[in-house]
PDB file of N, CA and C in Angstrom:
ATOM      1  N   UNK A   1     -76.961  12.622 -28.559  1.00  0.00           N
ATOM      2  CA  UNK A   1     -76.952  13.367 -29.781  1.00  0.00           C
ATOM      3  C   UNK A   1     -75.864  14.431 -29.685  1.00  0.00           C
ATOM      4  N   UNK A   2     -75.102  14.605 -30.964  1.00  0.00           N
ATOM      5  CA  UNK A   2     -73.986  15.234 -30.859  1.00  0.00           C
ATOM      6  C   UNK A   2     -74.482  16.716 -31.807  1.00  0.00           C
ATOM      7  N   UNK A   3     -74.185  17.817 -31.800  1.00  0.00           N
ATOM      8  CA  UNK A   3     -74.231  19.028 -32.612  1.00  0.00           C
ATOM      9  C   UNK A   3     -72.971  19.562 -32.735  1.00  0.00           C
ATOM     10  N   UNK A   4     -73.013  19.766 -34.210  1.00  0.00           N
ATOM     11  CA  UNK A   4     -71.860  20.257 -34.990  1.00  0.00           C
ATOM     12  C   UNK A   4     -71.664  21.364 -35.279  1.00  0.00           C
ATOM     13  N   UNK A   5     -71.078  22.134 -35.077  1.00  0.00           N
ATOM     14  CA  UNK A   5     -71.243  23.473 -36.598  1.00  0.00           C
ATOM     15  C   UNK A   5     -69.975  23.999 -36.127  1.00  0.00           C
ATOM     16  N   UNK A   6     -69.658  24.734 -36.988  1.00  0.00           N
ATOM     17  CA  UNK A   6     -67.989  25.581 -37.110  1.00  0.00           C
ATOM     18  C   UNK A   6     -68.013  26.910 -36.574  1.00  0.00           C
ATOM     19  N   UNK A   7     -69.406  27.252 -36.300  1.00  0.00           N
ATOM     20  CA  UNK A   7     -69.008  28.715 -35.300  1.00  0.00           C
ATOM     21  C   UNK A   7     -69.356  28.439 -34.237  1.00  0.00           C
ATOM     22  N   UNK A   8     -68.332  28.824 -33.622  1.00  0.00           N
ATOM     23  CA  UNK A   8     -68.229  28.734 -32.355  1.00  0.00           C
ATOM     24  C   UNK A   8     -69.467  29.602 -31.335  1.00  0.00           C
ATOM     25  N   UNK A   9     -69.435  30.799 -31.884  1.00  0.00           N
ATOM     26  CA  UNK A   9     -71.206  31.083 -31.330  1.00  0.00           C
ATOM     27  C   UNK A   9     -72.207  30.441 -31.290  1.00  0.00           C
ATOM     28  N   UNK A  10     -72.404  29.983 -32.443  1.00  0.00           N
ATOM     29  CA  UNK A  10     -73.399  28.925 -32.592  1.00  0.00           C
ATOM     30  C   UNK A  10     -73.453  28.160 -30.989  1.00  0.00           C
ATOM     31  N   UNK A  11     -72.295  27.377 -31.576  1.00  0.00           N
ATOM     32  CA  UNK A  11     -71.973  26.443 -30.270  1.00  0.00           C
ATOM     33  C   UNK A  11     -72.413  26.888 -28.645  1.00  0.00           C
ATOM     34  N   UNK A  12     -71.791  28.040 -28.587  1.00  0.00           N
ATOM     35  CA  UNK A  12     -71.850  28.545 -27.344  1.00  0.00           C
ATOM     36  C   UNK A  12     -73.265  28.806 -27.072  1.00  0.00           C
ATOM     37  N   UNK A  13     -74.275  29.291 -28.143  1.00  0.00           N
ATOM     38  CA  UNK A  13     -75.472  29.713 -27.906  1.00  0.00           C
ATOM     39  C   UNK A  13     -76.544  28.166 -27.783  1.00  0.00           C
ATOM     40  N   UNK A  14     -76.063  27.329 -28.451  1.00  0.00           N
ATOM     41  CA  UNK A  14     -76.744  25.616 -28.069  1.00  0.00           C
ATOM     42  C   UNK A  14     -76.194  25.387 -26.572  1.00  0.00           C
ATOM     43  N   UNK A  15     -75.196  25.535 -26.168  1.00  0.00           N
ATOM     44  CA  UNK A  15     -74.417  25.093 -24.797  1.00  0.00           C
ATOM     45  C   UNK A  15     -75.663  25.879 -23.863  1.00  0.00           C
ATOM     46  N   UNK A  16     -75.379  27.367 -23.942  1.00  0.00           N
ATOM     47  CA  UNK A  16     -76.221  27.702 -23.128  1.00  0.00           C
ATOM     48  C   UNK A  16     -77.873  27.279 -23.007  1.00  0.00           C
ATOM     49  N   UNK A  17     -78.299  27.522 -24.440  1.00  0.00           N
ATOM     50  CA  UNK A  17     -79.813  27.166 -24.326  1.00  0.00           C
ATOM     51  C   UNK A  17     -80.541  25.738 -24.047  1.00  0.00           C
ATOM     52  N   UNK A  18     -79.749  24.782 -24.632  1.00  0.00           N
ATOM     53  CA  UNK A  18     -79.716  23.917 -23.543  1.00  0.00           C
ATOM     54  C   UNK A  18     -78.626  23.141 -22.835  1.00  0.00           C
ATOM     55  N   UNK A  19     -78.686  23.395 -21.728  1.00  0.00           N
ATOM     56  CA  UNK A  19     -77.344  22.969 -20.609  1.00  0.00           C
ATOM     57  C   UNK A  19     -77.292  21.759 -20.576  1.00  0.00           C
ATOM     58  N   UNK A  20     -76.533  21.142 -20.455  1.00  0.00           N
ATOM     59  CA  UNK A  20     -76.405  19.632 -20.181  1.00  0.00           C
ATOM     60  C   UNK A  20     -77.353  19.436 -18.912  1.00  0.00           C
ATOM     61  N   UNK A  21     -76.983  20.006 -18.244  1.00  0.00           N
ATOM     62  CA  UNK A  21     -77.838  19.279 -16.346  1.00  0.00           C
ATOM     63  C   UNK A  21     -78.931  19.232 -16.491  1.00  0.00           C
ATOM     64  N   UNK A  22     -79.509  19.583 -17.905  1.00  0.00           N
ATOM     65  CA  UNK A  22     -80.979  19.565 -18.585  1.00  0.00           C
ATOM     66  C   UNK A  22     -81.472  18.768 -19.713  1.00  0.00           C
ATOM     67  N   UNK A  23     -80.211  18.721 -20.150  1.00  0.00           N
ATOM     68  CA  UNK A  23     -80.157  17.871 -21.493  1.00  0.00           C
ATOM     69  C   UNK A  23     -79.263  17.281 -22.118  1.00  0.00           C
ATOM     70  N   UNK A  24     -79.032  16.151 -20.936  1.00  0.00           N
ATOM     71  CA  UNK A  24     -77.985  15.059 -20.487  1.00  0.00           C
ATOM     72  C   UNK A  24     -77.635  14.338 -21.693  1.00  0.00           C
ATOM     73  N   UNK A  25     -78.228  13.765 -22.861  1.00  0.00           N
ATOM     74  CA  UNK A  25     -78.225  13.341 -23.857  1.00  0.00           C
ATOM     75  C   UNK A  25     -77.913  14.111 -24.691  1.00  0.00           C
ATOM     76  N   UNK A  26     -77.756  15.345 -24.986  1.00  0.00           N
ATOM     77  CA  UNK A  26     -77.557  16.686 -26.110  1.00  0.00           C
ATOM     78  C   UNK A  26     -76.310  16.564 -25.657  1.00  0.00           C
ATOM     79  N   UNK A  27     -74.988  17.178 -26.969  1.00  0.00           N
ATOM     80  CA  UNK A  27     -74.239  17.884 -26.819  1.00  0.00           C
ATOM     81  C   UNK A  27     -73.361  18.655 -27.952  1.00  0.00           C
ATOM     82  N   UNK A  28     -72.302  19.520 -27.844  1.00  0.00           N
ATOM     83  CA  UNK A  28     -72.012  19.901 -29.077  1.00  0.00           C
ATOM     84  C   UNK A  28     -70.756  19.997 -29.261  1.00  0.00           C
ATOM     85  N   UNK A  29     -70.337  19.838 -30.137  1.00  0.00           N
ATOM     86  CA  UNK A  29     -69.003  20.314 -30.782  1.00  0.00           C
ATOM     87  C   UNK A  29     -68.965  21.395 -31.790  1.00  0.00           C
ATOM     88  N   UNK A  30     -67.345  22.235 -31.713  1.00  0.00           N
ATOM     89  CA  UNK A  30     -67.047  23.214 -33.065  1.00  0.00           C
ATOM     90  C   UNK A  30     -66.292  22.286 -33.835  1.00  0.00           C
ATOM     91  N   UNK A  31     -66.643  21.969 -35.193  1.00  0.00           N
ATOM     92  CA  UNK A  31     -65.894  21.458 -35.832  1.00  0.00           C
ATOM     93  C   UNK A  31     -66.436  21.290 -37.387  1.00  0.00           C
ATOM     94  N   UNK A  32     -65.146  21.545 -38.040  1.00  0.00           N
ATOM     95  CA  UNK A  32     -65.356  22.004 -39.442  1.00  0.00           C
ATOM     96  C   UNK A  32     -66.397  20.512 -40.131  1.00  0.00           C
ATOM     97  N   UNK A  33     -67.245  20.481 -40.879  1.00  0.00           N
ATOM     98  CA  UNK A  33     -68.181  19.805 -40.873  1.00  0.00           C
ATOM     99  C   UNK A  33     -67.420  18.991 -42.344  1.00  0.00           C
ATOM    100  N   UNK A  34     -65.897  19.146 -42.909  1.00  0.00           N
ATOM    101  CA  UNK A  34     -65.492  18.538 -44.128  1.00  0.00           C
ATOM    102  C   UNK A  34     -64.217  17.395 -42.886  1.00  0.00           C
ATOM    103  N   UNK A  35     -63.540  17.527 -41.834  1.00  0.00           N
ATOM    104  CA  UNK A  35     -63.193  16.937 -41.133  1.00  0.00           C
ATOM    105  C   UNK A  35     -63.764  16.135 -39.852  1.00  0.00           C
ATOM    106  N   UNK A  36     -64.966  15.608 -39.799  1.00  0.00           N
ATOM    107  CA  UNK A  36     -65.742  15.240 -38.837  1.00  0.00           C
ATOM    108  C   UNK A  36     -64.428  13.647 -38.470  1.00  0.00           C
ATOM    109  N   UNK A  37     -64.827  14.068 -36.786  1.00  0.00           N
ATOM    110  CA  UNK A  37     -63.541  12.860 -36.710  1.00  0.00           C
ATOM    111  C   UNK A  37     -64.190  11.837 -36.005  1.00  0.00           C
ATOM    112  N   UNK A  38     -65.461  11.725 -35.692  1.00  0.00           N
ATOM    113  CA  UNK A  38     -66.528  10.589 -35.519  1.00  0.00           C
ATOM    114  C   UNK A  38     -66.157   9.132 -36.037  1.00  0.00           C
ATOM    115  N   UNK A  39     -66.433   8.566 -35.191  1.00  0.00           N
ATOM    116  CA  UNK A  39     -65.998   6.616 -35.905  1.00  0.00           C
ATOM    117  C   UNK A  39     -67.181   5.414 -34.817  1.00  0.00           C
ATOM    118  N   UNK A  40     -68.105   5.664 -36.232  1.00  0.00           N
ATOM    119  CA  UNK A  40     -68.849   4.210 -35.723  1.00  0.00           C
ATOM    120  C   UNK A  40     -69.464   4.849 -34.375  1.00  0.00           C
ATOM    121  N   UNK A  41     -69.893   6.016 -34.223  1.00  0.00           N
ATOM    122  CA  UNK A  41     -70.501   6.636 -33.172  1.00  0.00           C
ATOM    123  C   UNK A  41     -71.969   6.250 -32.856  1.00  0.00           C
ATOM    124  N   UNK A  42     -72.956   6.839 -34.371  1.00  0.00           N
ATOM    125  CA  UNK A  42     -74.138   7.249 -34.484  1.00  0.00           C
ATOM    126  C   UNK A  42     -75.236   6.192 -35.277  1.00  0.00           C
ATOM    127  N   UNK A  43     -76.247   6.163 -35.127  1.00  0.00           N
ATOM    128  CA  UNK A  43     -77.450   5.521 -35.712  1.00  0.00           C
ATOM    129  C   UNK A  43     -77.677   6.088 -37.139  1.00  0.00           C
ATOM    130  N   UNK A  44     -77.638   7.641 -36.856  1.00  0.00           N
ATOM    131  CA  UNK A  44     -78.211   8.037 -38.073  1.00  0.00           C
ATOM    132  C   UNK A  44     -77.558   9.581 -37.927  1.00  0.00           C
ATOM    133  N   UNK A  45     -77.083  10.135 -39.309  1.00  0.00           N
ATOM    134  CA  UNK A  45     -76.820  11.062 -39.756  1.00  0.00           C
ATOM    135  C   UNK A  45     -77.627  12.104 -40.050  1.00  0.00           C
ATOM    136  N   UNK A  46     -77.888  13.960 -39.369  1.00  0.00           N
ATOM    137  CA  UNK A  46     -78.566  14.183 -39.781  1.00  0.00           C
ATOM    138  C   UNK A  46     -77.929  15.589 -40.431  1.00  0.00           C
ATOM    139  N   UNK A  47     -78.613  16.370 -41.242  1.00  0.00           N
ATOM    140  CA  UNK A  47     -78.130  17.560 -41.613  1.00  0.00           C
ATOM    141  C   UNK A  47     -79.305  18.620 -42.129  1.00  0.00           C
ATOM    142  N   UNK A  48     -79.463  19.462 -41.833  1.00  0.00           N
ATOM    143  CA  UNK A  48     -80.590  20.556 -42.528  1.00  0.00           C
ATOM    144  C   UNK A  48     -80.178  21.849 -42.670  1.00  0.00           C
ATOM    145  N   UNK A  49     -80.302  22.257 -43.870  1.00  0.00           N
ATOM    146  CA  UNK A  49     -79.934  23.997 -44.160  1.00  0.00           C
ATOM    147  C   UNK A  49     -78.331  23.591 -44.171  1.00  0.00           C
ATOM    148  N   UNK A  50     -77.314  23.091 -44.074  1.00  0.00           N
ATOM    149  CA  UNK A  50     -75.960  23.157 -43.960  1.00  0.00           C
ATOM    150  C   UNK A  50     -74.957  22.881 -45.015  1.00  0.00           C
ATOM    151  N   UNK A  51     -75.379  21.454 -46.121  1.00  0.00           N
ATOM    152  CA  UNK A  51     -74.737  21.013 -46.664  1.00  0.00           C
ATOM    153  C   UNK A  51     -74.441  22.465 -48.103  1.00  0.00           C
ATOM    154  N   UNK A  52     -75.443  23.469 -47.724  1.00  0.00           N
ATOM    155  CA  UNK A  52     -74.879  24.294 -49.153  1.00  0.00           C
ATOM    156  C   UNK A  52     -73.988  25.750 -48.526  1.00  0.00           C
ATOM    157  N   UNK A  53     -73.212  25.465 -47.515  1.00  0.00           N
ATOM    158  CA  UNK A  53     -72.328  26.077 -46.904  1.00  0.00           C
ATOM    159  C   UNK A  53     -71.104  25.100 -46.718  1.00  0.00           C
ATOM    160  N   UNK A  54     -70.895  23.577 -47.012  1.00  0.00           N
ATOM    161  CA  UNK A  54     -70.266  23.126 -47.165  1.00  0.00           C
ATOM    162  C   UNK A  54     -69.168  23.276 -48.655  1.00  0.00           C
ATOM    163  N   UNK A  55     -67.755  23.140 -48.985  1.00  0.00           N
ATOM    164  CA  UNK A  55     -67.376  22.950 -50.338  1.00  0.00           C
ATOM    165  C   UNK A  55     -66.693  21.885 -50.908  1.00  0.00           C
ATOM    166  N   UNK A  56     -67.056  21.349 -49.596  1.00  0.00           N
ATOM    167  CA  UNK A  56     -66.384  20.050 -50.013  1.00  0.00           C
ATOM    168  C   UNK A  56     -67.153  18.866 -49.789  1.00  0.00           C
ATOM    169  N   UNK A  57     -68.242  18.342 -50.632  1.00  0.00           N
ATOM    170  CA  UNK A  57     -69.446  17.482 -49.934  1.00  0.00           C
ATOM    171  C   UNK A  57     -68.848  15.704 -49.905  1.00  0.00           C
ATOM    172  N   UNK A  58     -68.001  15.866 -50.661  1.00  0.00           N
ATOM    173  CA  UNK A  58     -67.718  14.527 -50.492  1.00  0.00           C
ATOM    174  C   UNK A  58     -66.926  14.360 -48.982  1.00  0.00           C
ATOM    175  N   UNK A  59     -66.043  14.880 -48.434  1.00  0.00           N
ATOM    176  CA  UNK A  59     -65.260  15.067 -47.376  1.00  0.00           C
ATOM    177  C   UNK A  59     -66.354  15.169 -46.568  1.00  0.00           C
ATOM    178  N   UNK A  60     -67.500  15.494 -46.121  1.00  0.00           N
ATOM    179  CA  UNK A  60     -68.539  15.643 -45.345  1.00  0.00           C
ATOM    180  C   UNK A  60     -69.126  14.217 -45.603  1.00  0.00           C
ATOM    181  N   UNK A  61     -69.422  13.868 -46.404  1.00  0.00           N
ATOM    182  CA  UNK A  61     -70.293  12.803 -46.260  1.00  0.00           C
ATOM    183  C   UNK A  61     -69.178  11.570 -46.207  1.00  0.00           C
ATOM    184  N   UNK A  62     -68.287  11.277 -46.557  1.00  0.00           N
ATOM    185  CA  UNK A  62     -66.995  10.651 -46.291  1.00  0.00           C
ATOM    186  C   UNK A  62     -66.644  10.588 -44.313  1.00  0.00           C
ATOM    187  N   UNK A  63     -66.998  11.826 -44.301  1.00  0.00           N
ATOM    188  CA  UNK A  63     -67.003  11.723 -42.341  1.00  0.00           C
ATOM    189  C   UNK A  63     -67.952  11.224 -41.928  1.00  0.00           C
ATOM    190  N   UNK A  64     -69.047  11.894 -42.409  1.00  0.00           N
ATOM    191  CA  UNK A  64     -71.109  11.454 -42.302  1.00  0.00           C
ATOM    192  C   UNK A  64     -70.518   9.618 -42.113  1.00  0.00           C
ATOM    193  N   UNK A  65     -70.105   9.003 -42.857  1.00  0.00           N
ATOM    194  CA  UNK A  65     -70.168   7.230 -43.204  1.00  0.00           C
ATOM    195  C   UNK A  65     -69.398   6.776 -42.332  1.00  0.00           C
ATOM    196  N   UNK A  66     -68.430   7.656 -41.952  1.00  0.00           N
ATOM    197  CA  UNK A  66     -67.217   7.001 -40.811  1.00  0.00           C
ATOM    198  C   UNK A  66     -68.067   7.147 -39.178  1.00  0.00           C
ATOM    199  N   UNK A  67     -68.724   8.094 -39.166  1.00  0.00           N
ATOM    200  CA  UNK A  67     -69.390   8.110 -38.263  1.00  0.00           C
ATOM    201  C   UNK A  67     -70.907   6.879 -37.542  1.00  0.00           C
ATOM    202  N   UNK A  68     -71.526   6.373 -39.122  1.00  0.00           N
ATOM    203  CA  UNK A  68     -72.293   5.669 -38.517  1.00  0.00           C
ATOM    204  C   UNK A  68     -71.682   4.190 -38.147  1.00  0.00           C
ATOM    205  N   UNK A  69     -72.640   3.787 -37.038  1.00  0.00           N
ATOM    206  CA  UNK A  69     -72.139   2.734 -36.853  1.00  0.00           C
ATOM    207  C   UNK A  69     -72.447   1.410 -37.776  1.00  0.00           C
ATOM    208  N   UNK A  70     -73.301   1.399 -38.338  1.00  0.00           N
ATOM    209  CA  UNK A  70     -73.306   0.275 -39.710  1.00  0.00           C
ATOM    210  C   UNK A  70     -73.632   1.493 -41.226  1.00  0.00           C
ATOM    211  N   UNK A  71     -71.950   0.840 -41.594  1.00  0.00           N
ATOM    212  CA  UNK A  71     -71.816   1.716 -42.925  1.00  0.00           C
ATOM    213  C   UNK A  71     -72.807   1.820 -43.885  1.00  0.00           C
ATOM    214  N   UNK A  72     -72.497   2.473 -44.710  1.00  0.00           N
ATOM    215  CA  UNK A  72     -73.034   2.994 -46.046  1.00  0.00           C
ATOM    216  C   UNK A  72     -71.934   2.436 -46.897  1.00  0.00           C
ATOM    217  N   UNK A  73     -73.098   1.017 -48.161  1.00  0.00           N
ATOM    218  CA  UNK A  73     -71.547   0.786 -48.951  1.00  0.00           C
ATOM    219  C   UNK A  73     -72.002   1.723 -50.105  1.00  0.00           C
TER     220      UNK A  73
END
């Protein structure tokens, strides 16, 4: 499982709270959530509380589709 978000605190505060050598399967990235550069990665797309801090929803969910591994037609 991958975690997203664009502040970098954020990030840093998931890194720490849970560490990889703990939670080998978790991990995260900073990255603007309208450029997701994911391809054919994931099962399933998830998002909560985020998409109304987004302004560009099509560009998000346009990445969201590139990311799963069996599309969305």
């Amino acid at each position: 499982m991958v975690g997203v978000d664009s502040s970098s605190e954020m990030i840093a505060y998931a890194t720490k709270t849970y560490p990889r050598s703990q939670h080998p399967n978790l991990s995260f990235a900073c990255t603007d959530g309208r450029s997701l550069r994911f391809k054919a990665e994931f099962d399933v797309v998830f998002s909560n509380a985020a998409l109304h801090w987004v302004n560009d929803h099509l560009a998000f969910l346009q990445g969201a589709n590139r990311a799963l591994k069996n599309k969305v037609s």
